[in-house]
N, C-alpha and C. Protein backbone atom coordinates (compact mmCIF):
# COMPACT_ATOMS: atom_id res chain seq x y z
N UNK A 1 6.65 0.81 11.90
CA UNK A 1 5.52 1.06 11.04
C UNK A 1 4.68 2.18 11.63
N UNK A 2 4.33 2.72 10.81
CA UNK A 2 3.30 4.14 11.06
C UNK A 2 2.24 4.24 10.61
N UNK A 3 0.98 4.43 10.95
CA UNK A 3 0.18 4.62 10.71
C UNK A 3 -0.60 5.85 9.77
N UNK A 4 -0.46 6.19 8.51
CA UNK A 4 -0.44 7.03 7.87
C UNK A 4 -1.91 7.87 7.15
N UNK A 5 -2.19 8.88 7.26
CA UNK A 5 -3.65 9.18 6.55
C UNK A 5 -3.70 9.46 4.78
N UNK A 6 -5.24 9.31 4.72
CA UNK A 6 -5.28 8.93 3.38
C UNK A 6 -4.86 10.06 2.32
N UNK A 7 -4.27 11.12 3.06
CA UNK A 7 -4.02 12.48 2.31
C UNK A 7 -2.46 12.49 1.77
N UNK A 8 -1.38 11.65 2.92
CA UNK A 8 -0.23 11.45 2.59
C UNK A 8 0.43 10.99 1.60
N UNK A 9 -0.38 9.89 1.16
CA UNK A 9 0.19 9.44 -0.27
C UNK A 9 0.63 9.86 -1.20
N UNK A 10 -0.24 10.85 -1.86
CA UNK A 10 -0.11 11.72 -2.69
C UNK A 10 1.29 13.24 -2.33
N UNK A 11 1.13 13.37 -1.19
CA UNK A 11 2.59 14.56 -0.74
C UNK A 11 3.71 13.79 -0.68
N UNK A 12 4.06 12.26 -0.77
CA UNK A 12 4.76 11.26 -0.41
C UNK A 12 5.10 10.69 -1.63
N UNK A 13 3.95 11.14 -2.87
CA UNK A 13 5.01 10.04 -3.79
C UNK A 13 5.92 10.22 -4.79
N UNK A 14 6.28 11.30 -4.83
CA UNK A 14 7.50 11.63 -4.99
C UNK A 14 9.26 10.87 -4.89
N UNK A 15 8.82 10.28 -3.34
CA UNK A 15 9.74 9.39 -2.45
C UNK A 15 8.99 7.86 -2.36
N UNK A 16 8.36 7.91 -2.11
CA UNK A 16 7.65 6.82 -1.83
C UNK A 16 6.96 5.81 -2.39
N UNK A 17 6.84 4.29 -2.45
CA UNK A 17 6.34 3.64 -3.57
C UNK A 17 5.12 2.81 -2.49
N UNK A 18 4.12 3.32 -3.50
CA UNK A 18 2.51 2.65 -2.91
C UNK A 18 2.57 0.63 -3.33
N UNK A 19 2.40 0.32 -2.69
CA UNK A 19 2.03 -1.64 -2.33
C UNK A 19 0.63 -1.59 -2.18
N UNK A 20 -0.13 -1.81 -3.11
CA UNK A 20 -1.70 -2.20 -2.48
C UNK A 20 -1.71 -3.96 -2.97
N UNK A 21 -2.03 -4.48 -1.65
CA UNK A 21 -1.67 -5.91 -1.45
C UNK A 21 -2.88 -6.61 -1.37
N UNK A 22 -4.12 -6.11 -2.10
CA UNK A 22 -5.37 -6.72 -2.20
C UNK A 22 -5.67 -7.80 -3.37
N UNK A 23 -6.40 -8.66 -2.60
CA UNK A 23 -6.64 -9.34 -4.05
C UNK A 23 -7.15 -9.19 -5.24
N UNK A 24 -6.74 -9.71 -6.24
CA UNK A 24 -7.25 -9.38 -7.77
C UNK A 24 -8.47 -9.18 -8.01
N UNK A 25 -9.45 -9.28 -7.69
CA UNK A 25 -10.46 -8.85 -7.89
C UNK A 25 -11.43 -7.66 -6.97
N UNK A 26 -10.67 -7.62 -6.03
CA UNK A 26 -10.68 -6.02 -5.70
C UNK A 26 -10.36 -4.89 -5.92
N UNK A 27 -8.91 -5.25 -7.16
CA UNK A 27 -8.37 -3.96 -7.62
C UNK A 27 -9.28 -3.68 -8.98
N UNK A 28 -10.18 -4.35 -9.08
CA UNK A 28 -11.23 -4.26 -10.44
C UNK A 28 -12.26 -3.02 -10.15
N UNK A 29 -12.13 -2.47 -8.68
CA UNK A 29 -12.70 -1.25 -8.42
C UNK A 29 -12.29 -0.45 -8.22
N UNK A 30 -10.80 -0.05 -8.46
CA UNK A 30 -10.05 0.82 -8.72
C UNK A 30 -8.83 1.03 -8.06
N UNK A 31 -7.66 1.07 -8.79
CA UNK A 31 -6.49 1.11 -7.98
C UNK A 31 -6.02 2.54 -7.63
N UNK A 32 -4.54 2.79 -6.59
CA UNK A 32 -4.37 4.53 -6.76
C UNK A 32 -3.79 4.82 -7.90
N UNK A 33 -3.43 5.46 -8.49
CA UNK A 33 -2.34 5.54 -9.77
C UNK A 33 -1.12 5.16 -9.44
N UNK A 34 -0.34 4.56 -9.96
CA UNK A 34 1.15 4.20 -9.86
C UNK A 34 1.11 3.26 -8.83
N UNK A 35 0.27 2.54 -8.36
CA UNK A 35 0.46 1.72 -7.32
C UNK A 35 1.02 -0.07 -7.73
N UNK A 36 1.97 -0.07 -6.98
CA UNK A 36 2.16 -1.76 -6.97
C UNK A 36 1.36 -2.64 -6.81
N UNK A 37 0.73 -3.79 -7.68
CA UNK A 37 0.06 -4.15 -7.45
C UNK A 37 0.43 -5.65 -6.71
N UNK A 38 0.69 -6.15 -5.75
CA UNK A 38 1.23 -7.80 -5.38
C UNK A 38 0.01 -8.36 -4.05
N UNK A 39 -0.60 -8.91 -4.76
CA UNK A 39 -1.84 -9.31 -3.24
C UNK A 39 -0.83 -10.03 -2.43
N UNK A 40 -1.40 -9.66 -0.94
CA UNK A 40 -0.89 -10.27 0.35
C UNK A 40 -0.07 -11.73 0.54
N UNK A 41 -1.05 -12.74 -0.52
CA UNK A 41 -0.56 -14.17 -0.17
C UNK A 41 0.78 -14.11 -0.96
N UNK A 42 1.04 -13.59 -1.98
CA UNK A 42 1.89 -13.50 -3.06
C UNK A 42 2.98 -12.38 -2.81
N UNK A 43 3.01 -12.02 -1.77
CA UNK A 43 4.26 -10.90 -1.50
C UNK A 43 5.80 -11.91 -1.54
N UNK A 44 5.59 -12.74 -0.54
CA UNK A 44 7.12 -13.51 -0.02
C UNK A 44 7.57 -13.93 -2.02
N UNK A 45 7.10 -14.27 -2.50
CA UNK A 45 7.81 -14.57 -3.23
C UNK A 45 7.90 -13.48 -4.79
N UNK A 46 7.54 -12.21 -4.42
CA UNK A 46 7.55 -11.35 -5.62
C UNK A 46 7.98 -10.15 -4.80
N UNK A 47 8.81 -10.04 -3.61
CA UNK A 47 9.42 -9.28 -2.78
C UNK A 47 10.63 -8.19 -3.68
N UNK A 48 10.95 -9.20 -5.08
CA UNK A 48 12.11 -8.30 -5.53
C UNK A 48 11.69 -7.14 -6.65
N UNK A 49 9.83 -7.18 -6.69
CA UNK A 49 9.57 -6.10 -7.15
C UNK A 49 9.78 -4.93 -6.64
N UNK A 50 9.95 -4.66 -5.09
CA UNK A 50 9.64 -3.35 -4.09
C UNK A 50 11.11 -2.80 -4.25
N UNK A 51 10.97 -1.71 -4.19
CA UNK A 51 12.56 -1.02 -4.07
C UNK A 51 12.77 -1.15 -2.71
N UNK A 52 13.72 -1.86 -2.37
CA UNK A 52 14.29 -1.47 -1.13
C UNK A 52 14.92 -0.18 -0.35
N UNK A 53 15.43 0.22 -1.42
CA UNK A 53 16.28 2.01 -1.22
C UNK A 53 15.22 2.96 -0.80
N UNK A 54 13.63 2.96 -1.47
CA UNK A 54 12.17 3.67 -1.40
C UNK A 54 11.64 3.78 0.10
N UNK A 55 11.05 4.36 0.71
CA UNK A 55 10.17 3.53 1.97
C UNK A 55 8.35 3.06 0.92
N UNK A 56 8.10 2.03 1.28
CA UNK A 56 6.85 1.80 1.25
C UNK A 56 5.88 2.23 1.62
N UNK A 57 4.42 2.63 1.20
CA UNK A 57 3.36 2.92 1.94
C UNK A 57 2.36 1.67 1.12
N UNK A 58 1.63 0.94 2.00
CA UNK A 58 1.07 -0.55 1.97
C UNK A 58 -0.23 -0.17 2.43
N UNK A 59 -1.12 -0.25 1.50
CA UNK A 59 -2.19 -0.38 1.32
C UNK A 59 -3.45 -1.50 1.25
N UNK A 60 -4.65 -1.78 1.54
CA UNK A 60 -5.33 -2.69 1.39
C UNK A 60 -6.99 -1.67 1.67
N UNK A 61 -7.81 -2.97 1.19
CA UNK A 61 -9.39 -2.56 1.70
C UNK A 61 -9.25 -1.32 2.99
N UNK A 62 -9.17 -1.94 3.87
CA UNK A 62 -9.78 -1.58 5.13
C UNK A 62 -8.31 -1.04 6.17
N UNK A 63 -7.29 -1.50 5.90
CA UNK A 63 -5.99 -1.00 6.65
C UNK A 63 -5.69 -1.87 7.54
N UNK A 64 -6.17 -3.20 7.34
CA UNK A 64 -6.23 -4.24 8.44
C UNK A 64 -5.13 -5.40 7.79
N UNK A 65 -5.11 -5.79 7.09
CA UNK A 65 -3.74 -6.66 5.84
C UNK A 65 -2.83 -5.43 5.40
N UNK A 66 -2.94 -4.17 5.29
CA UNK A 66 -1.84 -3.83 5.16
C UNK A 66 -0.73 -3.21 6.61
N UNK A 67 -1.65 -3.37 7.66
CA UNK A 67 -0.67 -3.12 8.52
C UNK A 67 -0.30 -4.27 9.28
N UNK A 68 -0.16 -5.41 9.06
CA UNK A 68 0.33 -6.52 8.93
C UNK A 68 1.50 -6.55 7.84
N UNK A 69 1.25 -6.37 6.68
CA UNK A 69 2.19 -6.28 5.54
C UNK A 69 3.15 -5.23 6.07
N UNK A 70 3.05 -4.12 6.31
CA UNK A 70 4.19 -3.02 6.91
C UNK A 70 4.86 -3.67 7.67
N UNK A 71 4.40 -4.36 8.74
CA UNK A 71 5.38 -4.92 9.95
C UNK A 71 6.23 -5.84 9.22
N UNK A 72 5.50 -6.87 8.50
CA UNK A 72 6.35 -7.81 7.94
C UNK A 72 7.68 -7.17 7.13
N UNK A 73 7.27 -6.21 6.27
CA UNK A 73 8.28 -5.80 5.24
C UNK A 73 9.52 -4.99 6.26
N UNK A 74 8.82 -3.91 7.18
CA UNK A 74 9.52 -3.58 8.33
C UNK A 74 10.47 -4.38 8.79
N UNK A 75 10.07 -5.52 8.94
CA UNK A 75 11.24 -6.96 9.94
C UNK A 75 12.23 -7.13 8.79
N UNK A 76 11.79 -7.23 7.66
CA UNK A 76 12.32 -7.55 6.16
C UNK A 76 13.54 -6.40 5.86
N UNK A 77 13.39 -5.47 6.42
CA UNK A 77 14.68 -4.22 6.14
C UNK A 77 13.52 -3.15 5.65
N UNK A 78 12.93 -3.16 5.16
CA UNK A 78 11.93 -1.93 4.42
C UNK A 78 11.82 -0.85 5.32
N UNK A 79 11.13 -0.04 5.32
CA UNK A 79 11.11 1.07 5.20
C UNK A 79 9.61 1.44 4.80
N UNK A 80 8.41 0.47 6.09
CA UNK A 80 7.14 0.76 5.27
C UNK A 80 6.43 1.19 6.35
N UNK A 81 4.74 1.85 5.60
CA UNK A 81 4.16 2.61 6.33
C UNK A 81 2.55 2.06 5.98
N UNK A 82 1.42 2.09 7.09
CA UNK A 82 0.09 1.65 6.27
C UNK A 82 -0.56 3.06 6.38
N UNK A 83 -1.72 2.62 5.12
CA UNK A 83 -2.75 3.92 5.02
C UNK A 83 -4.00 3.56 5.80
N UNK A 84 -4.42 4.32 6.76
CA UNK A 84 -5.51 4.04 7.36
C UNK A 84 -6.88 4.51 6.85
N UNK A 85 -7.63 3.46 6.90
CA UNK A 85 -8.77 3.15 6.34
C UNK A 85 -9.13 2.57 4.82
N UNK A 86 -7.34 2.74 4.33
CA UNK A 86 -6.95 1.49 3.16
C UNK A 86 -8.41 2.25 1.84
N UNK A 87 -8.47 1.85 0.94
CA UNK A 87 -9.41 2.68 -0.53
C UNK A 87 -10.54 2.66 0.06
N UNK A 88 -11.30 1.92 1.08
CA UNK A 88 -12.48 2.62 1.43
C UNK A 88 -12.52 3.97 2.02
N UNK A 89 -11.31 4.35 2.60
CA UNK A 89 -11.61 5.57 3.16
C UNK A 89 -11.09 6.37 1.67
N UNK A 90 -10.13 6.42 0.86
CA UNK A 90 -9.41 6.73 -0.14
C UNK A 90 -10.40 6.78 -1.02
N UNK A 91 -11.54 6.13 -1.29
CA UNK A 91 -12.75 6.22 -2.42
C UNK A 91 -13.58 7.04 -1.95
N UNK A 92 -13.65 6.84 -0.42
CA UNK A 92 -15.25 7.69 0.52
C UNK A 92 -14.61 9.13 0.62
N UNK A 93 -13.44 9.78 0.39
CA UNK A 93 -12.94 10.83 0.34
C UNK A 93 -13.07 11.53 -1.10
N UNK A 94 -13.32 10.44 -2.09
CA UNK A 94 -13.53 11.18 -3.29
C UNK A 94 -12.40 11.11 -4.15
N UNK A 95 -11.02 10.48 -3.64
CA UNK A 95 -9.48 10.95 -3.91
C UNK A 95 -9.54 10.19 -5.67
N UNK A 96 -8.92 10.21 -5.99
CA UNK A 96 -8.92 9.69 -7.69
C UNK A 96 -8.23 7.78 -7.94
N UNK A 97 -8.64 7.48 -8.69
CA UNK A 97 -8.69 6.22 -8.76
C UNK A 97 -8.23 5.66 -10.50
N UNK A 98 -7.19 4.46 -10.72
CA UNK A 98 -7.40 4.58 -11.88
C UNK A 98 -7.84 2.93 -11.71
């Protein structure tokens, strides 16, 4: 797992499929575009949404549950990465939101 900045996403998604693993009522303040939406507690069993073939970039609030989630999916076979500082830094940058 890698620790990734909030600028990468966007040069990355092309290849890459965004996981923001926050709970439902956090994504009520805005998600990234195209992002997966599966909160944290609810991953193990909705695992066969993620492309496996993709690498992941795993997202949350603060970058603290999603780099937990990377390792896990990591052990899992994936191919994942977290965004540091997770949509607070991604909102406090100004970056776009849907």
């Amino acid at each position: 797992m890698t620790e990734i900045t909030i600028t990468e996403p966007e040069q990355r998604r092309a290849t890459d499929q965004l996981l923001d693993v926050r709970e439902d009522f956090e994504v009520t303040e805005g998600m990234i575009l195209g992002a997966i939406h599966i909160p944290m507690g609810e991953l193990n069993t909705r695992l066969d949404e993620i492309d496996r073939s993709r690498p992941v970039i795993v997202l949350c609030r603060s970058g603290n549950r999603s780099a937990r989630v990377a390792d896990a999916l990591t052990g899992a076979g994936f191919t994942a990465d977290t965004m540091a500082g997770g949509m607070t830094a991604w909102q406090g940058a100004g970056l776009p939101v849907a």
